[in-house]
PDB file of N, CA and C in Angstrom:
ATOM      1  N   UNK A   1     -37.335 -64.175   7.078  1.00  0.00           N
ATOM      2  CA  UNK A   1     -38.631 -63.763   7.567  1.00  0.00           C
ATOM      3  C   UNK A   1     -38.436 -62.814   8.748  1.00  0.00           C
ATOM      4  N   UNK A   2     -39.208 -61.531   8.738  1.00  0.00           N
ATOM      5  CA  UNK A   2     -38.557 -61.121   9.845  1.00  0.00           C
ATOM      6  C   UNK A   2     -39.832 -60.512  11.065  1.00  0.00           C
ATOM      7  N   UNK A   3     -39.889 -60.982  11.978  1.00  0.00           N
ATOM      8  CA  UNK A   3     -40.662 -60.797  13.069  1.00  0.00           C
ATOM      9  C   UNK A   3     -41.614 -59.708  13.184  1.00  0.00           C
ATOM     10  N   UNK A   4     -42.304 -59.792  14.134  1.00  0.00           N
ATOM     11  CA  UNK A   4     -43.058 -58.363  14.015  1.00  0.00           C
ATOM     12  C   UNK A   4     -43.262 -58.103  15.353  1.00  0.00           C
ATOM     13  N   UNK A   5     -41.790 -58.215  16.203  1.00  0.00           N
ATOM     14  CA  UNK A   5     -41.430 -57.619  17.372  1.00  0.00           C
ATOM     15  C   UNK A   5     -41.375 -56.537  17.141  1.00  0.00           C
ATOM     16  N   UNK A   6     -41.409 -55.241  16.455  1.00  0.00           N
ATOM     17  CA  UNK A   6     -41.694 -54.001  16.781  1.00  0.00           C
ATOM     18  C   UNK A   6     -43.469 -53.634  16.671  1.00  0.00           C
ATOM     19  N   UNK A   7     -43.825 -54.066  16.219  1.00  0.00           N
ATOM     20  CA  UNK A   7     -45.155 -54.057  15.956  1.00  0.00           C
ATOM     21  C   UNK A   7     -45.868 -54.227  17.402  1.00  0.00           C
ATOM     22  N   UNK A   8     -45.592 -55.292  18.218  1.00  0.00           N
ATOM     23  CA  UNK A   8     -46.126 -55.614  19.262  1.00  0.00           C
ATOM     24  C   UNK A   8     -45.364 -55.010  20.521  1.00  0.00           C
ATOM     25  N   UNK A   9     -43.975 -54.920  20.078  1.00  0.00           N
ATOM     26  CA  UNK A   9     -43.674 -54.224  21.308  1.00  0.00           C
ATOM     27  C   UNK A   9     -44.109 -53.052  21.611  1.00  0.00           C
ATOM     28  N   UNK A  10     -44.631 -51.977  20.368  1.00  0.00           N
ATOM     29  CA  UNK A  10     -44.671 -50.453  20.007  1.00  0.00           C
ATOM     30  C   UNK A  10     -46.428 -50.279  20.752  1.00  0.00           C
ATOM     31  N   UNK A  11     -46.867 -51.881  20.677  1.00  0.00           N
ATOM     32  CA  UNK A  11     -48.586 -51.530  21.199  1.00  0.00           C
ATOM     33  C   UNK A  11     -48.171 -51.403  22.611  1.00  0.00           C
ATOM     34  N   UNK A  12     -47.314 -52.229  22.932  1.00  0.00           N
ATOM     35  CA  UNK A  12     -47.163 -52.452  24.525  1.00  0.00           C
ATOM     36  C   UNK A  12     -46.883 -50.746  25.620  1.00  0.00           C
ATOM     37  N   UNK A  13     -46.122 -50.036  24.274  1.00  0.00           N
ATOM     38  CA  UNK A  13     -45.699 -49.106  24.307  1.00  0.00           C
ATOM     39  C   UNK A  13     -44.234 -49.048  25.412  1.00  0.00           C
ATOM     40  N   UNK A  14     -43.453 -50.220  25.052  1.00  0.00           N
ATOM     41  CA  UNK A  14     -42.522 -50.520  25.086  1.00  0.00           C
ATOM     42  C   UNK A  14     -41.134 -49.700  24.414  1.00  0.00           C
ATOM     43  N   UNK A  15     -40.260 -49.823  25.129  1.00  0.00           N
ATOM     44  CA  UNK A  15     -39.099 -49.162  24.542  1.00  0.00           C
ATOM     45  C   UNK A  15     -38.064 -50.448  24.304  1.00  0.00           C
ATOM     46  N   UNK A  16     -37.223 -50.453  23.159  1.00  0.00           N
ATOM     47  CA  UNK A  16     -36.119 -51.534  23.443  1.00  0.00           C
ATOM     48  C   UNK A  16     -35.789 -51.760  24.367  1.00  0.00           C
ATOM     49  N   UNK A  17     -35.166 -51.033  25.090  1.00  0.00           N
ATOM     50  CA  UNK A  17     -34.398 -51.212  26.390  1.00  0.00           C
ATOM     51  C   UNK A  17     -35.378 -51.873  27.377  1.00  0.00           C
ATOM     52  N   UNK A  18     -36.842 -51.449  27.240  1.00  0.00           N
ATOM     53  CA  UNK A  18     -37.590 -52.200  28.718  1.00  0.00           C
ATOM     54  C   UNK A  18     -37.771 -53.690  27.961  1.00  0.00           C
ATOM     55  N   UNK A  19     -38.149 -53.383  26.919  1.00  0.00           N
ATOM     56  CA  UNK A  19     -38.122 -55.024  26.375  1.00  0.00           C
ATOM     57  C   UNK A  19     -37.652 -56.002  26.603  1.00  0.00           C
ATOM     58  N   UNK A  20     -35.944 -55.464  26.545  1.00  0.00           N
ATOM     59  CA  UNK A  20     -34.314 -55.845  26.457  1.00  0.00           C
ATOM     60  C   UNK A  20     -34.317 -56.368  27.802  1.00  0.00           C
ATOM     61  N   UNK A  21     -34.745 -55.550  29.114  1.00  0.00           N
ATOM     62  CA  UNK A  21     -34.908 -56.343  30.327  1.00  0.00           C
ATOM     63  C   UNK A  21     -36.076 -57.177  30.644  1.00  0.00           C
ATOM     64  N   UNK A  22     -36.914 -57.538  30.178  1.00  0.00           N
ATOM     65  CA  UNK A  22     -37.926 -58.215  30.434  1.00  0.00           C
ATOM     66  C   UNK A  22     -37.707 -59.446  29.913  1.00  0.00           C
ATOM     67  N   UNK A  23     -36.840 -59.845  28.867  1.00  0.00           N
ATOM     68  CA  UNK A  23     -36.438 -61.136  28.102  1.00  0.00           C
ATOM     69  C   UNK A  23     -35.328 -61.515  28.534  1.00  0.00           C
ATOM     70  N   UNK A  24     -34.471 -60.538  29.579  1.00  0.00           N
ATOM     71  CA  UNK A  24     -32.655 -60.472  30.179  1.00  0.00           C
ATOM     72  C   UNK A  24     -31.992 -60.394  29.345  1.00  0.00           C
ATOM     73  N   UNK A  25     -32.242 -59.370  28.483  1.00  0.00           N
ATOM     74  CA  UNK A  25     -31.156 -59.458  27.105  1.00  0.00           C
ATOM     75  C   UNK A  25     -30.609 -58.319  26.962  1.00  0.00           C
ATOM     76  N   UNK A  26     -30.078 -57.360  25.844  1.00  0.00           N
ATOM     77  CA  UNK A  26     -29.776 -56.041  25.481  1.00  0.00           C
ATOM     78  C   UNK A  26     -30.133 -55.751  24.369  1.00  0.00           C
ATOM     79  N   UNK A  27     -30.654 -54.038  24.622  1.00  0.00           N
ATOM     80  CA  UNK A  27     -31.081 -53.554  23.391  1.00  0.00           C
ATOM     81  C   UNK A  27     -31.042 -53.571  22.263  1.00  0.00           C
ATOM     82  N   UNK A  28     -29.303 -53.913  21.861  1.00  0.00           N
ATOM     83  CA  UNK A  28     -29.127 -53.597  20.599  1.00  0.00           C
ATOM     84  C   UNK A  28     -29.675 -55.211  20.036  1.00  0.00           C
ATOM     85  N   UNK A  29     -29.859 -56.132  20.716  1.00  0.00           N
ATOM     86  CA  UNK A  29     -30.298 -57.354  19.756  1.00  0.00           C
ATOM     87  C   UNK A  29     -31.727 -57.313  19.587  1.00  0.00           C
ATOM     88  N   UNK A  30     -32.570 -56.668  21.085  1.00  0.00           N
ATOM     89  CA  UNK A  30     -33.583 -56.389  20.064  1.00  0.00           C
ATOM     90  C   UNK A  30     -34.042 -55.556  18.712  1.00  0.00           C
ATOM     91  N   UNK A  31     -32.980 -54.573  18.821  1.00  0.00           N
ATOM     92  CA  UNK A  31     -33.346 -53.388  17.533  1.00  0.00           C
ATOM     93  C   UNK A  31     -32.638 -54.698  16.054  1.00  0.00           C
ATOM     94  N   UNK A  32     -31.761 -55.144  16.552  1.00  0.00           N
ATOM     95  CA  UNK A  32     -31.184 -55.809  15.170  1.00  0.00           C
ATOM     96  C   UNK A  32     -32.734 -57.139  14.658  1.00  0.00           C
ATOM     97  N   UNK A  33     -32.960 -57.588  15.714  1.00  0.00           N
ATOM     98  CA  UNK A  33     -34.357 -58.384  15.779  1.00  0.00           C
ATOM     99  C   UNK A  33     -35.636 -57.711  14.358  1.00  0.00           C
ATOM    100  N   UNK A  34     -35.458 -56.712  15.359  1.00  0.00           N
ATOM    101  CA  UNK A  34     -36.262 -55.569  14.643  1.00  0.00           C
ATOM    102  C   UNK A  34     -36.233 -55.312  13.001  1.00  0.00           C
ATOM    103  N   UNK A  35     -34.633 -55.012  12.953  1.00  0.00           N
ATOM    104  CA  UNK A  35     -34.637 -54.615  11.886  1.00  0.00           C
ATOM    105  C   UNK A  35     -34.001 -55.591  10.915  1.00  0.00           C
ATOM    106  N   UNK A  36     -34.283 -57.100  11.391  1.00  0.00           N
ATOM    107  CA  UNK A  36     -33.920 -58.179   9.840  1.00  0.00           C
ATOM    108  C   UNK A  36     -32.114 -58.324  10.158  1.00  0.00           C
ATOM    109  N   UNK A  37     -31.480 -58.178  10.649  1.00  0.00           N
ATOM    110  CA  UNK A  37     -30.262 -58.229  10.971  1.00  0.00           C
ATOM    111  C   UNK A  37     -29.972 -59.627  11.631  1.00  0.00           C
ATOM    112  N   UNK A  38     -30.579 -60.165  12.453  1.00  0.00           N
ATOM    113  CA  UNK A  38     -30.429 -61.075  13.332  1.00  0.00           C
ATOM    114  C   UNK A  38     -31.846 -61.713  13.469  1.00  0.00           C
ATOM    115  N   UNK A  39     -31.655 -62.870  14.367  1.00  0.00           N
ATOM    116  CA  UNK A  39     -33.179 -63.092  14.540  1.00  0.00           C
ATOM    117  C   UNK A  39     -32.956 -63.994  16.163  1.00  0.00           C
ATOM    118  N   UNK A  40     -33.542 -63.962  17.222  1.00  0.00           N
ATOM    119  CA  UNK A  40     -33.688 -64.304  18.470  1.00  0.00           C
ATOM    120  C   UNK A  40     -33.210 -66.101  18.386  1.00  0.00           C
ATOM    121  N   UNK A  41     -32.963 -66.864  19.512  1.00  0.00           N
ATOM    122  CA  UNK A  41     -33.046 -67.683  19.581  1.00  0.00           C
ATOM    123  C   UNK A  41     -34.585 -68.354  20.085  1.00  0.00           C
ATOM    124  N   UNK A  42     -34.598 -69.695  20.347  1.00  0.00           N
ATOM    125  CA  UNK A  42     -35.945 -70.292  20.159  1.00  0.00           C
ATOM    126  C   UNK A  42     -36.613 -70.354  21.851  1.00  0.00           C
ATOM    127  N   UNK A  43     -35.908 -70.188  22.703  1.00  0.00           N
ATOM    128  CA  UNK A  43     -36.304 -69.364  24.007  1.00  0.00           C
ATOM    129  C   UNK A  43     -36.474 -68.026  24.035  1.00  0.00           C
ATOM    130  N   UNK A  44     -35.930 -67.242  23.076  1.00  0.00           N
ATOM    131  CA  UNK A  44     -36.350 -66.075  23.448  1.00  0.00           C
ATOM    132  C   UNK A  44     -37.851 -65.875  22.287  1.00  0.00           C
ATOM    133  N   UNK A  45     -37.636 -66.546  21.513  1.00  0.00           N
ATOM    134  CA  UNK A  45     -39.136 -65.965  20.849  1.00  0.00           C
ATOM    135  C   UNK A  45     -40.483 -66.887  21.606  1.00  0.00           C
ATOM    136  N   UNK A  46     -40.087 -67.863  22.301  1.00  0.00           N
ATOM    137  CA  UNK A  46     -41.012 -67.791  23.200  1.00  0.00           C
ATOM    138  C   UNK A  46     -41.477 -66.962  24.436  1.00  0.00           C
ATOM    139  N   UNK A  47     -40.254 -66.381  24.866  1.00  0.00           N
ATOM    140  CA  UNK A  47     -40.626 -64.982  25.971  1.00  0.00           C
ATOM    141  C   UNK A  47     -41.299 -64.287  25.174  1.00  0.00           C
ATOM    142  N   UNK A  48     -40.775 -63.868  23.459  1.00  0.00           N
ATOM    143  CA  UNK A  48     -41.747 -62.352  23.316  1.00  0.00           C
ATOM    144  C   UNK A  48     -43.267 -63.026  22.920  1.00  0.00           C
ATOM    145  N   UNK A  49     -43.236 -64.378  22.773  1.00  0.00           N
ATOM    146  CA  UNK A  49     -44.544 -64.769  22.472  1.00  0.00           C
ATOM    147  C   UNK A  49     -45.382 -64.453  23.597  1.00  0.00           C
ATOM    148  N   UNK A  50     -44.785 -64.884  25.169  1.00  0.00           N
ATOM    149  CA  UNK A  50     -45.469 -64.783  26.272  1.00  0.00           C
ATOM    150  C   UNK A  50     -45.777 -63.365  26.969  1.00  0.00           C
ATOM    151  N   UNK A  51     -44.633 -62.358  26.805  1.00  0.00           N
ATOM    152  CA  UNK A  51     -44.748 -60.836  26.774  1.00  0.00           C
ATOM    153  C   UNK A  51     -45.875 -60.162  25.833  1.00  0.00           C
ATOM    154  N   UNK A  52     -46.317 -60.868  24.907  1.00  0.00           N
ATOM    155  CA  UNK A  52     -46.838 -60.053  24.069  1.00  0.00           C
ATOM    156  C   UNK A  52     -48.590 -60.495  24.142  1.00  0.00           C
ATOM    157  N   UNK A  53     -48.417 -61.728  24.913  1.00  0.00           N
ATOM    158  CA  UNK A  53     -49.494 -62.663  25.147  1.00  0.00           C
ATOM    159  C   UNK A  53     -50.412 -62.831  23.628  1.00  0.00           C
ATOM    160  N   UNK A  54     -49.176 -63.324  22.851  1.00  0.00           N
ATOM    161  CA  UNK A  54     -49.630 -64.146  21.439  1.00  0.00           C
ATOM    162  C   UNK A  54     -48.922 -65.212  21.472  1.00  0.00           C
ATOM    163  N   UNK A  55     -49.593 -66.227  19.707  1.00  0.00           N
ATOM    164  CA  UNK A  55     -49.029 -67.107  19.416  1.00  0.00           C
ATOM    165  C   UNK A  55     -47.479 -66.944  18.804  1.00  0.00           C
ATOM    166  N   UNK A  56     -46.901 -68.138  18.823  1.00  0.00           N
ATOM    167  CA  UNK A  56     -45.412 -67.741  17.912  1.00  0.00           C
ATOM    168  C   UNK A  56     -45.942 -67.707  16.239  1.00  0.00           C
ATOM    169  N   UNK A  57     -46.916 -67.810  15.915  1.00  0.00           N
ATOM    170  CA  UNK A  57     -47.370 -67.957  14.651  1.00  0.00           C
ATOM    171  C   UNK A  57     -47.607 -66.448  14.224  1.00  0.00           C
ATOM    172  N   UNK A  58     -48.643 -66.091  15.319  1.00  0.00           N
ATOM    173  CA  UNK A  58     -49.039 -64.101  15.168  1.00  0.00           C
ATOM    174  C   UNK A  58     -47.021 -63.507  15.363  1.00  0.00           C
ATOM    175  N   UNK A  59     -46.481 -63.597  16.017  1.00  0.00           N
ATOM    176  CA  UNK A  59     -45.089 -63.032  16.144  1.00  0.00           C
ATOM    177  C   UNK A  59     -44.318 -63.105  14.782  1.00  0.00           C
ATOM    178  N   UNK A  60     -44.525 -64.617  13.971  1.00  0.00           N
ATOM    179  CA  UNK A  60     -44.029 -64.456  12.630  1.00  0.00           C
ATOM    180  C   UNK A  60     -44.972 -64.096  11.612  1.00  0.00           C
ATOM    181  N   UNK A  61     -45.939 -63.811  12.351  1.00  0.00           N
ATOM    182  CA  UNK A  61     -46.812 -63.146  11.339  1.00  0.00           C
ATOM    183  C   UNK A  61     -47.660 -64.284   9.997  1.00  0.00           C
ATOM    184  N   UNK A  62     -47.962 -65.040  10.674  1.00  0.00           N
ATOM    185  CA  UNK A  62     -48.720 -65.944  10.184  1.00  0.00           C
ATOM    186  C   UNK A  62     -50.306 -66.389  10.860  1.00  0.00           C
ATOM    187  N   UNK A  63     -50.966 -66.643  10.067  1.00  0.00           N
ATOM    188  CA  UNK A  63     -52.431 -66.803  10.468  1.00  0.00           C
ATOM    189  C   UNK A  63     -52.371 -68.087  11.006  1.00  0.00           C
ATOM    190  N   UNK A  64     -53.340 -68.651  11.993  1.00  0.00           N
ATOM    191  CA  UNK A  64     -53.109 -69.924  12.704  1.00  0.00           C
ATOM    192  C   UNK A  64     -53.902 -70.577  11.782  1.00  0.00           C
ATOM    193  N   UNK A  65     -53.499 -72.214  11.193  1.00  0.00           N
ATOM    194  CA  UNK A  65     -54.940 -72.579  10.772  1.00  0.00           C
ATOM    195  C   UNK A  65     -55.159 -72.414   9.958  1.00  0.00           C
ATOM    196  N   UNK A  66     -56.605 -72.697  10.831  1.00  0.00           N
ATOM    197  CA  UNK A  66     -57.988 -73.037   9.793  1.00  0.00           C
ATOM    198  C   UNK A  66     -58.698 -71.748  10.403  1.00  0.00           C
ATOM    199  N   UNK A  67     -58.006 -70.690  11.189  1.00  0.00           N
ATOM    200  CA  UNK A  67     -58.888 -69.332  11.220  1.00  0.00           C
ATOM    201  C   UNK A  67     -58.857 -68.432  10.637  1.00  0.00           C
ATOM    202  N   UNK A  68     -59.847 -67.466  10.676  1.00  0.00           N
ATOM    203  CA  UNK A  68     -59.574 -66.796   8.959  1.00  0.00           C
ATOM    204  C   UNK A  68     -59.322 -65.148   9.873  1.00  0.00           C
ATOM    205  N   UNK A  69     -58.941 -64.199   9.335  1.00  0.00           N
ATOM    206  CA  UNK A  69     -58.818 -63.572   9.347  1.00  0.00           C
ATOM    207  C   UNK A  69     -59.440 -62.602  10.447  1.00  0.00           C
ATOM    208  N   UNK A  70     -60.707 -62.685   9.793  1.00  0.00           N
ATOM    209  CA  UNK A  70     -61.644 -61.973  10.543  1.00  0.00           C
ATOM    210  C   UNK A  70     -62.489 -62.716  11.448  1.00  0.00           C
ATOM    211  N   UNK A  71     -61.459 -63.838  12.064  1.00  0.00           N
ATOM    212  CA  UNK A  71     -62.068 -64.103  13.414  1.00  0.00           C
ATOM    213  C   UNK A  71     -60.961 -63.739  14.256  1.00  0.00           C
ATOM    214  N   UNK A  72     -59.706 -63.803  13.909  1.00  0.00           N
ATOM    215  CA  UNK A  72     -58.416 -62.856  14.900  1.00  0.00           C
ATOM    216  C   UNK A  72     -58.989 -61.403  15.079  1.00  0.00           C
ATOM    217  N   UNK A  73     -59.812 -61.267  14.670  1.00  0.00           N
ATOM    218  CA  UNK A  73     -59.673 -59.297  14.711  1.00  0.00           C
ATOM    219  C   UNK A  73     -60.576 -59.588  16.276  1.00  0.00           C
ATOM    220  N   UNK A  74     -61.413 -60.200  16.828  1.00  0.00           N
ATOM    221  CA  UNK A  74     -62.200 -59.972  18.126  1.00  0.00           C
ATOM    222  C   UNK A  74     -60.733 -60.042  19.121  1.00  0.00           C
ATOM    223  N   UNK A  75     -59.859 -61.196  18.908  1.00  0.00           N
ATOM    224  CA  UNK A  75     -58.984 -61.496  19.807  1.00  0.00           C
ATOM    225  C   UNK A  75     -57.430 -60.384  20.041  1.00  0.00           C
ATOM    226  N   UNK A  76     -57.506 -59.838  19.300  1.00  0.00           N
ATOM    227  CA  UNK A  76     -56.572 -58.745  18.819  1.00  0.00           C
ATOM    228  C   UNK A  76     -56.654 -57.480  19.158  1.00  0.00           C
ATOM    229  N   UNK A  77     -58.512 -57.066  18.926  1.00  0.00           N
ATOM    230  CA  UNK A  77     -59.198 -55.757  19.633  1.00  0.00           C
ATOM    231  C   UNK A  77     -58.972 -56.184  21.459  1.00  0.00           C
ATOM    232  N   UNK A  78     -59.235 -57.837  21.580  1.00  0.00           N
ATOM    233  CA  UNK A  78     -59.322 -57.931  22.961  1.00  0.00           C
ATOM    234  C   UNK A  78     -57.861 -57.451  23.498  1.00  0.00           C
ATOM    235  N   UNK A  79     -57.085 -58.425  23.145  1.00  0.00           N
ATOM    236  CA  UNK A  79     -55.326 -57.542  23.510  1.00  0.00           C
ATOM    237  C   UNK A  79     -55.155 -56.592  23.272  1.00  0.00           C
ATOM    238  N   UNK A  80     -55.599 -55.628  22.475  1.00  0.00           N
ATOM    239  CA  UNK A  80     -55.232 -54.121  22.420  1.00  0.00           C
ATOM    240  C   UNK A  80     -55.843 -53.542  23.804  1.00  0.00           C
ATOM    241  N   UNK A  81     -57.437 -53.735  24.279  1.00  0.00           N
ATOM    242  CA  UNK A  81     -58.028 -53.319  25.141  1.00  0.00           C
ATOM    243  C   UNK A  81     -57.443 -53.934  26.481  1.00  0.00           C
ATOM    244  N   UNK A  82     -57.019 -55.247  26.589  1.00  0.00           N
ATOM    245  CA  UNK A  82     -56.001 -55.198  28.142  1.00  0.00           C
ATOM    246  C   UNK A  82     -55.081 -54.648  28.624  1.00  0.00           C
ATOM    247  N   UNK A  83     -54.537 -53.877  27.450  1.00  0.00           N
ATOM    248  CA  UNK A  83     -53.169 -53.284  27.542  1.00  0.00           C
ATOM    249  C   UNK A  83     -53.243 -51.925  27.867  1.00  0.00           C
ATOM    250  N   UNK A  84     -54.299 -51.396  27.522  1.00  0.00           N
ATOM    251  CA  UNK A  84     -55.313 -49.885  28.269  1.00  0.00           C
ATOM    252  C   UNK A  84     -54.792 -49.681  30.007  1.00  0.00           C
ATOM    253  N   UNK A  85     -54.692 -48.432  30.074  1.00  0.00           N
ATOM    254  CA  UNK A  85     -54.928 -48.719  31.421  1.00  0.00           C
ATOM    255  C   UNK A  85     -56.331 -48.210  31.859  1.00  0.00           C
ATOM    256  N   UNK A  86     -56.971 -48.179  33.378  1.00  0.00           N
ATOM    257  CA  UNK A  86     -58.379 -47.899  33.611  1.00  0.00           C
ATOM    258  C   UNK A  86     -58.776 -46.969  32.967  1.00  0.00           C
ATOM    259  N   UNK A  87     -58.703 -45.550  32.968  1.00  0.00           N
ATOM    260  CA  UNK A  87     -58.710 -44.754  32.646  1.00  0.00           C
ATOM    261  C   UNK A  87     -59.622 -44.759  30.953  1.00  0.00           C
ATOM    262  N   UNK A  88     -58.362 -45.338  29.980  1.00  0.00           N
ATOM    263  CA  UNK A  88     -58.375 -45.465  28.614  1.00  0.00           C
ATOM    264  C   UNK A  88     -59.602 -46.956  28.624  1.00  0.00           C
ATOM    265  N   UNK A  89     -59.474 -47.334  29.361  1.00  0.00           N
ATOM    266  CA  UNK A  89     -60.273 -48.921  29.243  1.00  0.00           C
ATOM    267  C   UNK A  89     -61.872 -47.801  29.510  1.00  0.00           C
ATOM    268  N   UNK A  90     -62.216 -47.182  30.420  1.00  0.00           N
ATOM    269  CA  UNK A  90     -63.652 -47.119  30.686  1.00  0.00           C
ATOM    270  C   UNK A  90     -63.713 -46.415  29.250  1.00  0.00           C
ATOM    271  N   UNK A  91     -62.842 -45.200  29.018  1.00  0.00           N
ATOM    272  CA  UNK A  91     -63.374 -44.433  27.334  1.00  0.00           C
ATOM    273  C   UNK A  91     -63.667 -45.449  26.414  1.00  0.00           C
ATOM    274  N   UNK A  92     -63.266 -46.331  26.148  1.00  0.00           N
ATOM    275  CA  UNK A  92     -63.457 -47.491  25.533  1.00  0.00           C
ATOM    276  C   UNK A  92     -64.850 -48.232  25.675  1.00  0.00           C
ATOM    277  N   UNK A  93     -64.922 -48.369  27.200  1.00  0.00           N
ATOM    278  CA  UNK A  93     -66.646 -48.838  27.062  1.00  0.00           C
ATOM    279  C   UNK A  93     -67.821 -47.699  27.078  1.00  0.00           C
ATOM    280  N   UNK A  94     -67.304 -46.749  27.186  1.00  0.00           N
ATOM    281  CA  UNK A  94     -68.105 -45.675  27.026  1.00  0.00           C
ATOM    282  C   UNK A  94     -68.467 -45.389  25.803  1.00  0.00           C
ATOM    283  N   UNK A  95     -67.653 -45.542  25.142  1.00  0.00           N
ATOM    284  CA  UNK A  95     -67.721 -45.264  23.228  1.00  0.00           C
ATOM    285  C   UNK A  95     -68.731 -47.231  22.651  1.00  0.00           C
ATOM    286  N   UNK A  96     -68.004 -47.703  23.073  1.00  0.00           N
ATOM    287  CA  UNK A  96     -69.057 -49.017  22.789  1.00  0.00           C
ATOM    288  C   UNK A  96     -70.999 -48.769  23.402  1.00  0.00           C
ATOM    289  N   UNK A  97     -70.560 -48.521  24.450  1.00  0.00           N
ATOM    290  CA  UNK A  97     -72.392 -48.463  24.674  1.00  0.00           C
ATOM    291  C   UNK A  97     -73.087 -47.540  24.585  1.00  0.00           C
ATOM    292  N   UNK A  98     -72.499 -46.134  23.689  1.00  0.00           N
ATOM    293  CA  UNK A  98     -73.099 -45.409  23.325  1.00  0.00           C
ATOM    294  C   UNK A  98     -73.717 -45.820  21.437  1.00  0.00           C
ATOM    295  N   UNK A  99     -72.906 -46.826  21.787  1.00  0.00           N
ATOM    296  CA  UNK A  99     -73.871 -47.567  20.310  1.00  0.00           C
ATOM    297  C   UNK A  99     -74.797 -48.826  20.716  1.00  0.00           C
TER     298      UNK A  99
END
């Protein structure tokens, strides 16, 4: 099964290497992470759970539950929009309350 640490790191707009220090690790295990080669130990996929501020369930790419689909999408738009900085965050409510 293979993670979907690039997926979340790439929103963060993260590079391996800043990743690689934020978990105290090195690059090349996150790219092998990445690419199905290897897979993290069970402390570190709780850091990228907590870096990424998801579940370990969303990281393996599994739905939690008894929630369906399209109730993750409010919580998902919400993490995309914290990760904005001011700037990109007001265009964001600007485009919402013009509807």
């Amino acid at each position: 099964m293979t993670l979907r640490i690039r997926e979340y790191r790439e929103e963060l707009q993260l590079s391996q290497s800043e990743l690689a220090k934020r978990i105290s690790n090195v690059q090349r295990n996150v790219s092998n992470w990445e690419n199905g080669i290897s897979e993290p130990d069970c402390a570190t996929i709780l850091k990228l759970a907590e870096i990424f501020e998801i579940t370990i369930d969303e990281l393996f790419g599994r739905e939690s539950g008894q929630t369906s689909k399209t109730e993750n999408e409010p919580a998902s738009l919400y993490r995309k929009i914290a990760r904005l900085n001011d700037r990109q965050k007001a265009a964001v409510i600007a485009v919402i309350d013009a509807f």
